[in-house]
Protein backbone atom coordinates (compact mmCIF):
# COMPACT_ATOMS: atom_id res chain seq x y z
CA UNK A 1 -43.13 3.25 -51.49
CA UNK A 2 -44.17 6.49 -53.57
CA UNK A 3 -41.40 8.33 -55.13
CA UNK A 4 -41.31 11.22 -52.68
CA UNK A 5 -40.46 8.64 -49.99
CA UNK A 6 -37.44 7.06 -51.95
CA UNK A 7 -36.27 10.54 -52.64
CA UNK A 8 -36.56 11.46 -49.18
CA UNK A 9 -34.85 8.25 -47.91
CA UNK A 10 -31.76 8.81 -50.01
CA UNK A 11 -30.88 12.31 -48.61
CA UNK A 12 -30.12 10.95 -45.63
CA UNK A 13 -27.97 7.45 -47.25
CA UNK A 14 -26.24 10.24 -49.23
CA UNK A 15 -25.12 12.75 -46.33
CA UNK A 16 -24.01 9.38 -44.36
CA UNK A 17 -21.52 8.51 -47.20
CA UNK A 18 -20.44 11.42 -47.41
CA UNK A 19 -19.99 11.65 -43.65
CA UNK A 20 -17.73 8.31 -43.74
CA UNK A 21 -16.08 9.20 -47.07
CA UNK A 22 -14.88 12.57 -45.40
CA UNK A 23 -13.93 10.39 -42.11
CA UNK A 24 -12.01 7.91 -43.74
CA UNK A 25 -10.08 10.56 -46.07
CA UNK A 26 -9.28 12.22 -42.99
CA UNK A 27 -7.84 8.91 -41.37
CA UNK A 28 -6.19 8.10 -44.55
CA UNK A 29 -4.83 11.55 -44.38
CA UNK A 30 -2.99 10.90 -41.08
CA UNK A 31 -2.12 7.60 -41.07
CA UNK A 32 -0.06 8.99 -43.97
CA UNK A 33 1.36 11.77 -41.92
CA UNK A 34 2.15 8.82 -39.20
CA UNK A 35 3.96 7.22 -42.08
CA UNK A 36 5.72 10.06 -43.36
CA UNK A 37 7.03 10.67 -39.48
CA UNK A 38 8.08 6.98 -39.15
CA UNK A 39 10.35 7.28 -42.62
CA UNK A 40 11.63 10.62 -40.81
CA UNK A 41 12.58 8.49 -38.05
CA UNK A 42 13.77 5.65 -39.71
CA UNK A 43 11.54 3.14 -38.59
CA UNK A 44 10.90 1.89 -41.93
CA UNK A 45 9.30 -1.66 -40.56
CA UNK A 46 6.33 1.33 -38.98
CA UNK A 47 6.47 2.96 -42.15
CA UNK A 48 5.20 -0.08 -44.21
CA UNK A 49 2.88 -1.21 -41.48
CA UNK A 50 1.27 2.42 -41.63
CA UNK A 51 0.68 2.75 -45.20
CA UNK A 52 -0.67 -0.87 -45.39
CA UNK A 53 -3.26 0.43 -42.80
CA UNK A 54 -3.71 3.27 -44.97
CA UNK A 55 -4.30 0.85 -48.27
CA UNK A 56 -7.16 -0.70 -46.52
CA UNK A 57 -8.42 2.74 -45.44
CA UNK A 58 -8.28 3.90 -49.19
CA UNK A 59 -10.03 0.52 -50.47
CA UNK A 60 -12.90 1.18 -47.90
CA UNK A 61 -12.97 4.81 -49.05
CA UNK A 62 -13.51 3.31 -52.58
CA UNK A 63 -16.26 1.04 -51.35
CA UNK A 64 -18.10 4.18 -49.50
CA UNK A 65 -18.08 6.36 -52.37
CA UNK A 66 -17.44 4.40 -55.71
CA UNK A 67 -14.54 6.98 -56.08
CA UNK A 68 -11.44 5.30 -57.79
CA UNK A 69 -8.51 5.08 -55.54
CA UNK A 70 -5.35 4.97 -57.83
CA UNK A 71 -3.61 2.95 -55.31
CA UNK A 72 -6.21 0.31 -54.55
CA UNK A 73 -6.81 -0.12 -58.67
CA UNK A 74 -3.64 -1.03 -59.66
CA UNK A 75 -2.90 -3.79 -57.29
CA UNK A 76 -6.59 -5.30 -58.37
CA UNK A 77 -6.30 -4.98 -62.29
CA UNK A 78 -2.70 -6.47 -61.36
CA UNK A 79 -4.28 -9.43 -59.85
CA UNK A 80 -8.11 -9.94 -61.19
CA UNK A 81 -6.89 -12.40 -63.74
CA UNK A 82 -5.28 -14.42 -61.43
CA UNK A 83 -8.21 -13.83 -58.93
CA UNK A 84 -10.71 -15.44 -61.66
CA UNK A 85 -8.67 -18.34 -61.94
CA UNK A 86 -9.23 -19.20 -58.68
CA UNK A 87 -12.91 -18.73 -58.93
CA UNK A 88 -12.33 -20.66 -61.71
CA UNK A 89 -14.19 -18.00 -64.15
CA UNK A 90 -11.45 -18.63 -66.53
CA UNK A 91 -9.17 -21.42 -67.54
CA UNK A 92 -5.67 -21.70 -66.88
């Protein structure tokens, strides 16, 4: 493949990230307005249910665009040790 064609190529890969990144932060958006209406409410069972959707929303976001998501970080760096264990990259 010349160089023209990989540059031409990865217009289009980058306007389709961009078209899911913008999608998802638009979901992510409103299933935080849903949540903010269920605390309102008082449902708070709906509330945590909604912002766990939103979570996975967020870490899909991150996958998309390589953009950190503050929320999705914190529980991994929490965790990675422990997640290495299992793979058994490091010893217990």
């Amino acid at each position: 493949m010349s160089d023209a064609t990989a540059a031409t190529d990865a217009v289009p890969d980058m306007d389709l990230r961009g078209r899911i990144f913008t999608d998802l932060d638009r979901l992510a958006f409103a299933l935080e307005m849903e949540a903010a209406e269920h605390l309102e409410r008082g449902r708070a069972g709906e509330y945590l249910r909604t912002q766990e959707r939103r979570l996975g929303v967020r870490l899909a976001q991150r996958l998309v665009s390589g953009v950190p998501a503050d929320e999705v970080n914190g529980r991994m760096d929490r965790w990675d040790p422990g997640y290495d264990q299992r793979l058994g990259l490091v010893r217990a």
